[in-house]
N, C-alpha and C. Protein backbone atom coordinates (compact mmCIF):
# COMPACT_ATOMS: atom_id res chain seq x y z
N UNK A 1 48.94 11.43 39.76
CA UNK A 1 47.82 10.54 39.99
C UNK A 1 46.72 10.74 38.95
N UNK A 2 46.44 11.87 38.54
CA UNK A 2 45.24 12.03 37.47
C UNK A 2 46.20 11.59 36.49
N UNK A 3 47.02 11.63 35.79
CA UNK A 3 47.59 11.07 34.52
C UNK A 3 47.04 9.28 34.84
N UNK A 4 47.41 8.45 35.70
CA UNK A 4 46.89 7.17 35.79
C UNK A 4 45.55 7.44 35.42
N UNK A 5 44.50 7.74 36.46
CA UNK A 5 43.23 7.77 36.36
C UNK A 5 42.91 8.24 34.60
N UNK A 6 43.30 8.91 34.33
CA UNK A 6 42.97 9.28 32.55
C UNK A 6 43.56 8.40 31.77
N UNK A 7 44.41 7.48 31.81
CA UNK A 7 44.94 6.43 31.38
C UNK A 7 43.94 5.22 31.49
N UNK A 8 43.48 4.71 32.79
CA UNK A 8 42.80 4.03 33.24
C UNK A 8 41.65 4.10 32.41
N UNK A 9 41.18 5.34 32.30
CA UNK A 9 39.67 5.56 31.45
C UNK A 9 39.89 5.49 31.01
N UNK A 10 40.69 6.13 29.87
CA UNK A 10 40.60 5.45 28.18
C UNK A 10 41.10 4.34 28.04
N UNK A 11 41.90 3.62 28.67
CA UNK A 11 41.94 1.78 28.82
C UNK A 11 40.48 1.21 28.44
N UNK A 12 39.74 1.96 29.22
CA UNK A 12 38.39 1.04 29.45
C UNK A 12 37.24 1.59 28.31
N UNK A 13 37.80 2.77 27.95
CA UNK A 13 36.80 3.35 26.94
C UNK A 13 37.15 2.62 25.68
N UNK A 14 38.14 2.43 25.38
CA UNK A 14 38.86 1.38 24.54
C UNK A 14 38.27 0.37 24.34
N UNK A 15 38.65 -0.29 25.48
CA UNK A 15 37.93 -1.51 25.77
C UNK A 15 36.60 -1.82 25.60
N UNK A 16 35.55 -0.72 25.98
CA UNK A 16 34.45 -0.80 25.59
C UNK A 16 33.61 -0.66 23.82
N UNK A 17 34.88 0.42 23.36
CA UNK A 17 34.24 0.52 21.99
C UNK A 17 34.48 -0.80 21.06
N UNK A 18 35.98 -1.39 21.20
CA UNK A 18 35.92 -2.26 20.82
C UNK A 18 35.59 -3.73 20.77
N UNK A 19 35.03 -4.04 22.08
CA UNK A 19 33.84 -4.97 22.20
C UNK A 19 32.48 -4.59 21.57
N UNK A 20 32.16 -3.33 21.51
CA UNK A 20 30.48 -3.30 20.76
C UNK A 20 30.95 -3.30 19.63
N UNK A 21 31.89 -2.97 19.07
CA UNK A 21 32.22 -2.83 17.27
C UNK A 21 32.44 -4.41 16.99
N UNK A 22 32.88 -5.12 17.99
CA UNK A 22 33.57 -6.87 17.85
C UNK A 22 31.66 -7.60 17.81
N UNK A 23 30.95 -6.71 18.95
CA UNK A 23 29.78 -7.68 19.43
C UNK A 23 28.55 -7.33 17.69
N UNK A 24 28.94 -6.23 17.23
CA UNK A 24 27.69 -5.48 15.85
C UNK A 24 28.92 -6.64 14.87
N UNK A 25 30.04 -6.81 14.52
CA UNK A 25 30.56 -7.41 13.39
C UNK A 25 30.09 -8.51 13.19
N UNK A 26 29.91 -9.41 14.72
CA UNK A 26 29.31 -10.66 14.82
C UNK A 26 27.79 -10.77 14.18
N UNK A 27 27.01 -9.95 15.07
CA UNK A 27 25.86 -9.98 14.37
C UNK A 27 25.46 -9.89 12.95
N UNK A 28 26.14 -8.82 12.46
CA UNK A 28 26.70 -8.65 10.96
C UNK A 28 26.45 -9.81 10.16
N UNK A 29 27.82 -10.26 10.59
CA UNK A 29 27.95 -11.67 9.97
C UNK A 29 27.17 -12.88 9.91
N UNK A 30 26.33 -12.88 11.59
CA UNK A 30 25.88 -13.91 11.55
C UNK A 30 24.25 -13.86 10.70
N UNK A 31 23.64 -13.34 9.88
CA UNK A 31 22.71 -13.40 9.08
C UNK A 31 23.33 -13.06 7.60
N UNK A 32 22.65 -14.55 6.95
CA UNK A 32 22.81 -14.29 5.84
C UNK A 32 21.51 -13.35 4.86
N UNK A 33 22.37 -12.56 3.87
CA UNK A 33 21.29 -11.94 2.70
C UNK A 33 20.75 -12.77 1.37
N UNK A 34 19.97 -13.02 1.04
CA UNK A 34 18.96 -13.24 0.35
C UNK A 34 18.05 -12.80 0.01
N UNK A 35 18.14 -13.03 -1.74
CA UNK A 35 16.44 -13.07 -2.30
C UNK A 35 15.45 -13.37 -1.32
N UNK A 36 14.06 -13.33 -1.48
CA UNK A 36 12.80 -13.89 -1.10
C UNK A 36 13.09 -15.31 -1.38
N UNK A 37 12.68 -14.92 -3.04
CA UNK A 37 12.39 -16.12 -4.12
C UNK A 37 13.17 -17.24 -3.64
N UNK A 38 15.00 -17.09 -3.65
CA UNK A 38 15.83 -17.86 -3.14
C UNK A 38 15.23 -18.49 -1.73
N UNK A 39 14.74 -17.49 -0.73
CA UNK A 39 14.81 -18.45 0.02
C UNK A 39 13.44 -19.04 0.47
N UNK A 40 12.46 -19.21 -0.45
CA UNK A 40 11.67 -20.00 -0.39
C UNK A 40 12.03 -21.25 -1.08
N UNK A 41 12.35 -20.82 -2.19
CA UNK A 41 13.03 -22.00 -2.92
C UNK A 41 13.94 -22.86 -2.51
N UNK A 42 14.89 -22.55 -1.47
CA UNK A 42 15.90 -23.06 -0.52
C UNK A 42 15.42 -23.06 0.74
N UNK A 43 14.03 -23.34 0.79
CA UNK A 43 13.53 -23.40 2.79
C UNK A 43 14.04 -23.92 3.75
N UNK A 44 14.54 -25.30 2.83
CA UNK A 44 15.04 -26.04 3.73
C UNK A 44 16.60 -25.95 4.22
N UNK A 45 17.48 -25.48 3.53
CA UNK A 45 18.64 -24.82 3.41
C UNK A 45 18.78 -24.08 4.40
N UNK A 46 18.01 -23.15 4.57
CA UNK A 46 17.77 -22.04 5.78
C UNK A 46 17.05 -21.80 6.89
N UNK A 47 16.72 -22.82 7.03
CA UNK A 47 15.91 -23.99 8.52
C UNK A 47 16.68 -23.35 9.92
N UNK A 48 16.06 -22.68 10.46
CA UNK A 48 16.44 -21.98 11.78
C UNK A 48 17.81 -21.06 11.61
N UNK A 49 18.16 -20.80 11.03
CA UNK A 49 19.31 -19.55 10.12
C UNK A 49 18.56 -18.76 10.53
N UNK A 50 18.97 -17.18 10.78
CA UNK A 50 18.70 -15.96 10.91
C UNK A 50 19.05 -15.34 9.37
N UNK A 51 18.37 -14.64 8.80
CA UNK A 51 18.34 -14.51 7.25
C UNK A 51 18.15 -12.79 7.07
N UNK A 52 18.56 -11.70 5.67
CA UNK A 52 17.82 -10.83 5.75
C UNK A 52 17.45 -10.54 4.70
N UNK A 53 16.08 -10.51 4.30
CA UNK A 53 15.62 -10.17 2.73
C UNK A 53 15.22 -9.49 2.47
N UNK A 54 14.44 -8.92 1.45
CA UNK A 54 14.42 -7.64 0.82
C UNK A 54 12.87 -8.05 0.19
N UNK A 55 11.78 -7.82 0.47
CA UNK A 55 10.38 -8.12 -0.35
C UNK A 55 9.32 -7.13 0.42
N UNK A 56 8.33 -7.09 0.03
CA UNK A 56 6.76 -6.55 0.03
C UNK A 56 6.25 -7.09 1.26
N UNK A 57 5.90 -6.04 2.00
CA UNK A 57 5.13 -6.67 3.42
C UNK A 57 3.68 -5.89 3.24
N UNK A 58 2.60 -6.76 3.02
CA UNK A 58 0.92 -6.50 2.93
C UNK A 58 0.73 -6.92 4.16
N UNK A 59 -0.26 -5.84 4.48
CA UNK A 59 -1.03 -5.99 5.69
C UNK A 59 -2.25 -5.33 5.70
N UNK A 60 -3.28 -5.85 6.45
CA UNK A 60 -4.46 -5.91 6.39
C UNK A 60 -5.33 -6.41 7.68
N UNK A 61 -6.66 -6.39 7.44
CA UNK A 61 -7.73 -6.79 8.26
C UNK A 61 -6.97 -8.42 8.65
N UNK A 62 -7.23 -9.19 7.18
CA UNK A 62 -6.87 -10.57 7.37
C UNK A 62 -5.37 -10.83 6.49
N UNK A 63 -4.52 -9.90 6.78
CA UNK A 63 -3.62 -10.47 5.98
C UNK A 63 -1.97 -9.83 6.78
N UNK A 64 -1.12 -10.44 6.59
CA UNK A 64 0.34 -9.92 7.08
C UNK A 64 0.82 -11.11 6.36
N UNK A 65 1.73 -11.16 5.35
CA UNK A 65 2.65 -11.37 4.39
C UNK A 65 3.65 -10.53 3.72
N UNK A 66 5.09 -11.69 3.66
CA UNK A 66 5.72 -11.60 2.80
C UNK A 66 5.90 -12.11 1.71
N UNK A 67 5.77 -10.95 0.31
CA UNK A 67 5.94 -11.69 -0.82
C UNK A 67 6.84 -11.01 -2.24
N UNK A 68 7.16 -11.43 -3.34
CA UNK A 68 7.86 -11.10 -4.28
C UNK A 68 7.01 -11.65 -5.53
N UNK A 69 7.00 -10.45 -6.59
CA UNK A 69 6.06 -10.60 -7.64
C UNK A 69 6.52 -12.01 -8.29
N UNK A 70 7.89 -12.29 -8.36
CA UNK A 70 8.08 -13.63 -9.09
C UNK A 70 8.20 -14.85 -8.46
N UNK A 71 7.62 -14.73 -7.23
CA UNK A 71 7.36 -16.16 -7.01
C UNK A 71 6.08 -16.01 -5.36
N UNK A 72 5.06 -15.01 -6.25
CA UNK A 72 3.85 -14.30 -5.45
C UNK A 72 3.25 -15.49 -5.05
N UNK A 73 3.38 -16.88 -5.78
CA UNK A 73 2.09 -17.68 -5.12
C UNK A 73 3.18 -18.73 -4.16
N UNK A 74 4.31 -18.23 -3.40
CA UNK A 74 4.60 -18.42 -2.51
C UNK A 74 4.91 -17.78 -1.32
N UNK A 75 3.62 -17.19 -0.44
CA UNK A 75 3.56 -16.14 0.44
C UNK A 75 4.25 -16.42 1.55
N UNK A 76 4.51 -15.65 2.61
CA UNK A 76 4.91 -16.28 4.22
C UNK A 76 4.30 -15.45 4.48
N UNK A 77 3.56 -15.83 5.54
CA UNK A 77 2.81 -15.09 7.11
C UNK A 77 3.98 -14.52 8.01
N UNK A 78 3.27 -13.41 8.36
CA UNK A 78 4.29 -12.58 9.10
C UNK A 78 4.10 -12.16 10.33
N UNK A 79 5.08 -12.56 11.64
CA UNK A 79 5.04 -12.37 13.01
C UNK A 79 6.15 -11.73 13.49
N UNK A 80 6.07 -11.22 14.46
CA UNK A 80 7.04 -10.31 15.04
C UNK A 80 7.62 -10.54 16.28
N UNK A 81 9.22 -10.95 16.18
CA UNK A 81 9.42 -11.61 17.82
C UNK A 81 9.79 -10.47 18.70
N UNK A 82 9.64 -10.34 19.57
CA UNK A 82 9.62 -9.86 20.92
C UNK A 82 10.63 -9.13 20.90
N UNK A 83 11.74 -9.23 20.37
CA UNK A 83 13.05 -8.14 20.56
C UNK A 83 12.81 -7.12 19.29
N UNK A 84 11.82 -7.40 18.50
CA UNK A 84 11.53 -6.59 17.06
C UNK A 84 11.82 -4.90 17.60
N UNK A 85 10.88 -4.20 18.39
CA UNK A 85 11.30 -2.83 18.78
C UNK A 85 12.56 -2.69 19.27
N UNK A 86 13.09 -3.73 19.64
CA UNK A 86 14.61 -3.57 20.14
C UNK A 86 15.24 -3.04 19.42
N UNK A 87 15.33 -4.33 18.25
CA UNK A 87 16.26 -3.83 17.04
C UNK A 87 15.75 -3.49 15.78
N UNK A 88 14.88 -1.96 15.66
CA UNK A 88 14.40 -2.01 14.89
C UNK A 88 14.13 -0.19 14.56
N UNK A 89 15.03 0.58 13.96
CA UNK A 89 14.68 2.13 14.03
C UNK A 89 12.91 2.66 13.71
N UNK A 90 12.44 3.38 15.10
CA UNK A 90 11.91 3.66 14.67
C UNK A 90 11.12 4.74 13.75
N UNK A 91 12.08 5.08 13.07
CA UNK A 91 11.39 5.57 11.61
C UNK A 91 11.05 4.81 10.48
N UNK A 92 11.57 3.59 10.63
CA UNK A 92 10.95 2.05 9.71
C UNK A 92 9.88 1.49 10.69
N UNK A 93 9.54 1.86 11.44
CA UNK A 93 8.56 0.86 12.17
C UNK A 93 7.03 1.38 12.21
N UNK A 94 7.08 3.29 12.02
CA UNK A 94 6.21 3.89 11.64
C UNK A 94 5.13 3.91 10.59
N UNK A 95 6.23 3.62 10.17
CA UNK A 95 6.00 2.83 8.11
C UNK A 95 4.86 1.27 7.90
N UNK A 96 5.42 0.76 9.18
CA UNK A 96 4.53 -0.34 9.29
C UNK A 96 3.53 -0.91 10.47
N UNK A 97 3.00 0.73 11.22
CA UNK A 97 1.99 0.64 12.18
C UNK A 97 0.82 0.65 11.71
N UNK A 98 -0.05 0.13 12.62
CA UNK A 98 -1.35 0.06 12.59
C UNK A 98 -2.27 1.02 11.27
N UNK A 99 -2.81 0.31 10.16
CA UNK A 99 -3.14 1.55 9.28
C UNK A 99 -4.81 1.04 9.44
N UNK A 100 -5.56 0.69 10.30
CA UNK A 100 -7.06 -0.14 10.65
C UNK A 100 -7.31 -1.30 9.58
N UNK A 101 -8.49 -1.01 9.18
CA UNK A 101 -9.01 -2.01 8.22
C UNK A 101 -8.28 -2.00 6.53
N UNK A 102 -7.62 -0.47 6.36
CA UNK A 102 -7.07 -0.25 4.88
C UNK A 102 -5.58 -1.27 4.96
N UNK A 103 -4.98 -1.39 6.04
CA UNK A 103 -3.57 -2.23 6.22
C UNK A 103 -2.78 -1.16 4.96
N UNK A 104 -1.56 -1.28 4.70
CA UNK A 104 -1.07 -1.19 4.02
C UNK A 104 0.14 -1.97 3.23
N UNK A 105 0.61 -1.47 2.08
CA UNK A 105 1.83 -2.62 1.64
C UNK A 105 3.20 -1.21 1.69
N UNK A 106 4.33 -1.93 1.50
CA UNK A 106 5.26 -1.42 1.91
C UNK A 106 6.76 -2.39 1.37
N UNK A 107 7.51 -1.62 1.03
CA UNK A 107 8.87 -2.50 1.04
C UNK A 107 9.32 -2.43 2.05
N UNK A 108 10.20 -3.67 2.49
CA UNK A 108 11.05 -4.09 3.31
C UNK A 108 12.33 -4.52 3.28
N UNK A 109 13.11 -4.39 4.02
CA UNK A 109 14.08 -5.05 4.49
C UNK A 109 14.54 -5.83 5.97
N UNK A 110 13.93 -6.70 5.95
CA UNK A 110 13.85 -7.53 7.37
C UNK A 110 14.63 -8.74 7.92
N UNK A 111 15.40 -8.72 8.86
CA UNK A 111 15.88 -10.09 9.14
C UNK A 111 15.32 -10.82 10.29
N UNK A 112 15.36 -12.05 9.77
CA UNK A 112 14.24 -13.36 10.83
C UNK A 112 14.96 -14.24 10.51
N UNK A 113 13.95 -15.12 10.66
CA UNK A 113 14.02 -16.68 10.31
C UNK A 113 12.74 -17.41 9.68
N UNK A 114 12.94 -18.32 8.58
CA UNK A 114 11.73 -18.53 8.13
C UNK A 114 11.11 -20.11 8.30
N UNK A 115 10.15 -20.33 8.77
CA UNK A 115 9.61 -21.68 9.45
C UNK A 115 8.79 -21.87 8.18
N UNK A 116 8.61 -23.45 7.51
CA UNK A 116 7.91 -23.81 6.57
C UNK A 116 6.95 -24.86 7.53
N UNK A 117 6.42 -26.09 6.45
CA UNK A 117 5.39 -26.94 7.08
C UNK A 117 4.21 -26.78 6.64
N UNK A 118 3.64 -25.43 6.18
CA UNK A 118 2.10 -24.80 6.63
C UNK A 118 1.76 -24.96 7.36
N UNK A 119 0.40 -24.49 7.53
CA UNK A 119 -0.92 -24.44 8.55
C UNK A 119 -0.39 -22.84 9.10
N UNK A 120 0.12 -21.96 8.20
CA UNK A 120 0.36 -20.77 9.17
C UNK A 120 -0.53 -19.74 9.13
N UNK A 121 -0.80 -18.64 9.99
CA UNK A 121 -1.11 -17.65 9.38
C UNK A 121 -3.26 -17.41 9.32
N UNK A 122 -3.96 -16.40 8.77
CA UNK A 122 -5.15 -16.72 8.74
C UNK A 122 -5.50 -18.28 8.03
N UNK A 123 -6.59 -18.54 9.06
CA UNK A 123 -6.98 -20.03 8.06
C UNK A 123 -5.94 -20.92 7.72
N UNK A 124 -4.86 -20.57 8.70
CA UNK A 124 -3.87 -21.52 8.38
C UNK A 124 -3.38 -22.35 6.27
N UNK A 125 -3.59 -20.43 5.66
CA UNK A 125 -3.76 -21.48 4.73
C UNK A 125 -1.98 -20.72 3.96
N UNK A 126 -1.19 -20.52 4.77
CA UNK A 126 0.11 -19.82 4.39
C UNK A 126 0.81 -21.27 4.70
N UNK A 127 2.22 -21.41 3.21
CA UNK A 127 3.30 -22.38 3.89
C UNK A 127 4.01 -22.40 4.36
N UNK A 128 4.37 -20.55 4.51
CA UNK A 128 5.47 -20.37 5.28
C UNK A 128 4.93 -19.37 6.88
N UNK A 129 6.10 -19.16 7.29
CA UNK A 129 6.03 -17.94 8.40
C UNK A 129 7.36 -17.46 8.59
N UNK A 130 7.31 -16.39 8.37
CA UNK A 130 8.64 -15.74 8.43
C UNK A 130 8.59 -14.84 10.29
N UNK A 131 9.33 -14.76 10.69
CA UNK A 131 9.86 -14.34 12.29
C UNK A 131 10.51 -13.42 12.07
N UNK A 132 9.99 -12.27 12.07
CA UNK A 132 11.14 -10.96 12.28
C UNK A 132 11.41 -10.52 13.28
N UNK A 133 12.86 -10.27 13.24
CA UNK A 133 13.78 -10.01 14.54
C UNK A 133 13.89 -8.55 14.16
N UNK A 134 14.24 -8.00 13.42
CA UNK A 134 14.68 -6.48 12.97
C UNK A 134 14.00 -5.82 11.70
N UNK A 135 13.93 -4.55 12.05
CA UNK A 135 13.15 -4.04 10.47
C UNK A 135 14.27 -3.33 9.81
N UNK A 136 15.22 -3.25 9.03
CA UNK A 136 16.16 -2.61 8.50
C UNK A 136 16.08 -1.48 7.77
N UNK A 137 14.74 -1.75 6.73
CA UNK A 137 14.45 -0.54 5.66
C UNK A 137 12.91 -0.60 5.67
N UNK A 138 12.24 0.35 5.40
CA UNK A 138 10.56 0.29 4.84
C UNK A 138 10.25 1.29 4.13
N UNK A 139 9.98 1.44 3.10
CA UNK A 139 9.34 2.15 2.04
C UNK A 139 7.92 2.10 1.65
N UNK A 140 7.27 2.92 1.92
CA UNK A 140 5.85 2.72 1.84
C UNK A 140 5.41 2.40 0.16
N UNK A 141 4.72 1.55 -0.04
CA UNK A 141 4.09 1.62 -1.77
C UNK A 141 3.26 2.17 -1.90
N UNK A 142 2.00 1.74 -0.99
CA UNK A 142 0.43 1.95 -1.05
C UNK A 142 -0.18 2.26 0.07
N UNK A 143 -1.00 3.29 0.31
CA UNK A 143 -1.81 3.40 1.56
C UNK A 143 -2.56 2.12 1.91
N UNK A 144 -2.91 1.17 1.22
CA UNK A 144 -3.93 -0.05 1.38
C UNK A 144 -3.15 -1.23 1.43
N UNK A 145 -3.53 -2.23 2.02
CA UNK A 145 -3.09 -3.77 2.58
C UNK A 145 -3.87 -4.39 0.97
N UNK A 146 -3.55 -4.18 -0.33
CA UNK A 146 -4.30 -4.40 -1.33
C UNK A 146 -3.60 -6.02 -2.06
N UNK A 147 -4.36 -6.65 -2.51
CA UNK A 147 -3.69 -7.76 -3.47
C UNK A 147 -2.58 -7.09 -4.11
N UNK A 148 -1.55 -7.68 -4.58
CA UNK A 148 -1.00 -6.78 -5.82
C UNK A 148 -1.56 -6.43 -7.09
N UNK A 149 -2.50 -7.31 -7.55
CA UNK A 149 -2.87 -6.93 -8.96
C UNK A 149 -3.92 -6.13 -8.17
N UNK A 150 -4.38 -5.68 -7.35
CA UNK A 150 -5.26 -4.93 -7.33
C UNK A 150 -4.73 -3.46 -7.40
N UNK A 151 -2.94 -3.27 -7.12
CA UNK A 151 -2.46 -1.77 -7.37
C UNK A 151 -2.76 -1.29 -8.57
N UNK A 152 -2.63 -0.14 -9.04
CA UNK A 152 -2.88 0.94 -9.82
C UNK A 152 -0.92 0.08 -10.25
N UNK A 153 -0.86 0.60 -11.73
CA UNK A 153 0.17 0.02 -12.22
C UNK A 153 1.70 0.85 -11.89
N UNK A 154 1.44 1.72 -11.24
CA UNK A 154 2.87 2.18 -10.95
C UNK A 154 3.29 2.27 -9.44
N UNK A 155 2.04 1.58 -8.48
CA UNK A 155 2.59 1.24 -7.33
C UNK A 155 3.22 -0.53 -7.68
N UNK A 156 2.59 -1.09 -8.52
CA UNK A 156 3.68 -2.81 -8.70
C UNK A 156 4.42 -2.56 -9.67
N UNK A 157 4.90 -1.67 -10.18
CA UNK A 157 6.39 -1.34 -10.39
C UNK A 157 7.26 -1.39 -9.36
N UNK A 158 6.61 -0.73 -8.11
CA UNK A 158 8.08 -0.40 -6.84
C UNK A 158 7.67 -1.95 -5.96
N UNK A 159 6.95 -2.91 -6.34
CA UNK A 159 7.11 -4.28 -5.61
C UNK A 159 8.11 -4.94 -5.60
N UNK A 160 8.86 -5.52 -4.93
CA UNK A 160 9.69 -6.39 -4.96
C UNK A 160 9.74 -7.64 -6.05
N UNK A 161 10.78 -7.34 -6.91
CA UNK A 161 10.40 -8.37 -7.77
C UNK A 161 11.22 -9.98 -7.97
N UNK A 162 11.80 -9.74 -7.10
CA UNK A 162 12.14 -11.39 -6.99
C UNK A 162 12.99 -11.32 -5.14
C-alpha cells in the first residue's frame, strides 16, 4: 500500500512541476523584448502587447520616466500596476524606492505595456505611459532623480543608450 501512495505523490509532484515550468514558458513567451527607441518608434505596433525593455528610470519630486539617450526627447511616464510587487524581486525594487525629494535614476529592465495619445504624466505634458507589470533588473546610476545632462559625465555613460 505505501508503494501506491509514493507513486501517487510523485504522479502529482510531476504533475505539478510541470504545469508551473508549462505556466513560466508561457509567460516567457508571451512578452516581447525590445529597444526603448524601437518601441516608441513602433507605438503603435505594440498597442496593448505586454513588452520588456531595457532603459533609464528617473524619478523625482515631479518626475517618473522612461527614457534612452538616443531618442531622450521621447519620454514615457511611469506607473505601476497592482501585481508589480507580485512579480517583481525584491532586491530590484529596493533600487527603486522612495529616495524623497533627491528621486533617483537607475537602469532598468521592465516589462509592461506602453499607452501613447499624451496628456500623461505631470502636467500631462508626457506622450507616452508605460505600465509596469514586473521589475526584472535595476542598477542604480545616480543618487538623484537628475536631468541627464545634468549627470557628472561618467554616470551618462552607464544610461541607456538606445
Amino acid at each position: 500500500m505505501k508503494i501506491i501512495y509514493t507513486l501517487i505523490f510523485i504522479f502529482l509532484l510531476c504533475f505539478v512541476v510541470k504545469a508551473q515550468t508549462s505556466k513560466q514558458a508561457t509567460k516567457e513567451k508571451s512578452e516581447t523584448e525590445i529597444s526603448f527607441c524601437d518601441l516608441i518608434k513602433n507605438s503603435e505596433k505594440y498597442k496593448d502587447k505586454e513588452v520588456s525593455v531595457r532603459a533609464t528610470y528617473r524619478y523625482s519630486f515631479e518626475h517618473a520616466e522612461l527614457y534612452c539617450l538616443e531618442c531622450v526627447e521621447n519620454k514615457a511616464w511611469v506607473e505601476f500596476d497592482e501585481s508589480f510587487k507580485k512579480y517583481s524581486k525584491s532586491k530590484y525594487t529596493k533600487k527603486i524606492k522612495n529616495n524623497g525629494f533627491r528621486g533617483r535614476t537607475v537602469n532598468v529592465e521592465v516589462v509592461g505595456t506602453l499607452l501613447s495619445g499624451g496628456g500623461f504624466g505631470h502636467f500631462g505634458i508626457y506622450p507616452y505611459k508605460f505600465v509596469v507589470k514586473s521589475l526584472k533588473m535595476a542598477e542604480i546610476v545616480s543618487d538623484i532623480g537628475a536631468d541627464p545632462n545634468a549627470l557628472s559625465k561618467e554616470e551618462q555613460k552607464k544610461l541607456c543608450q538606445k
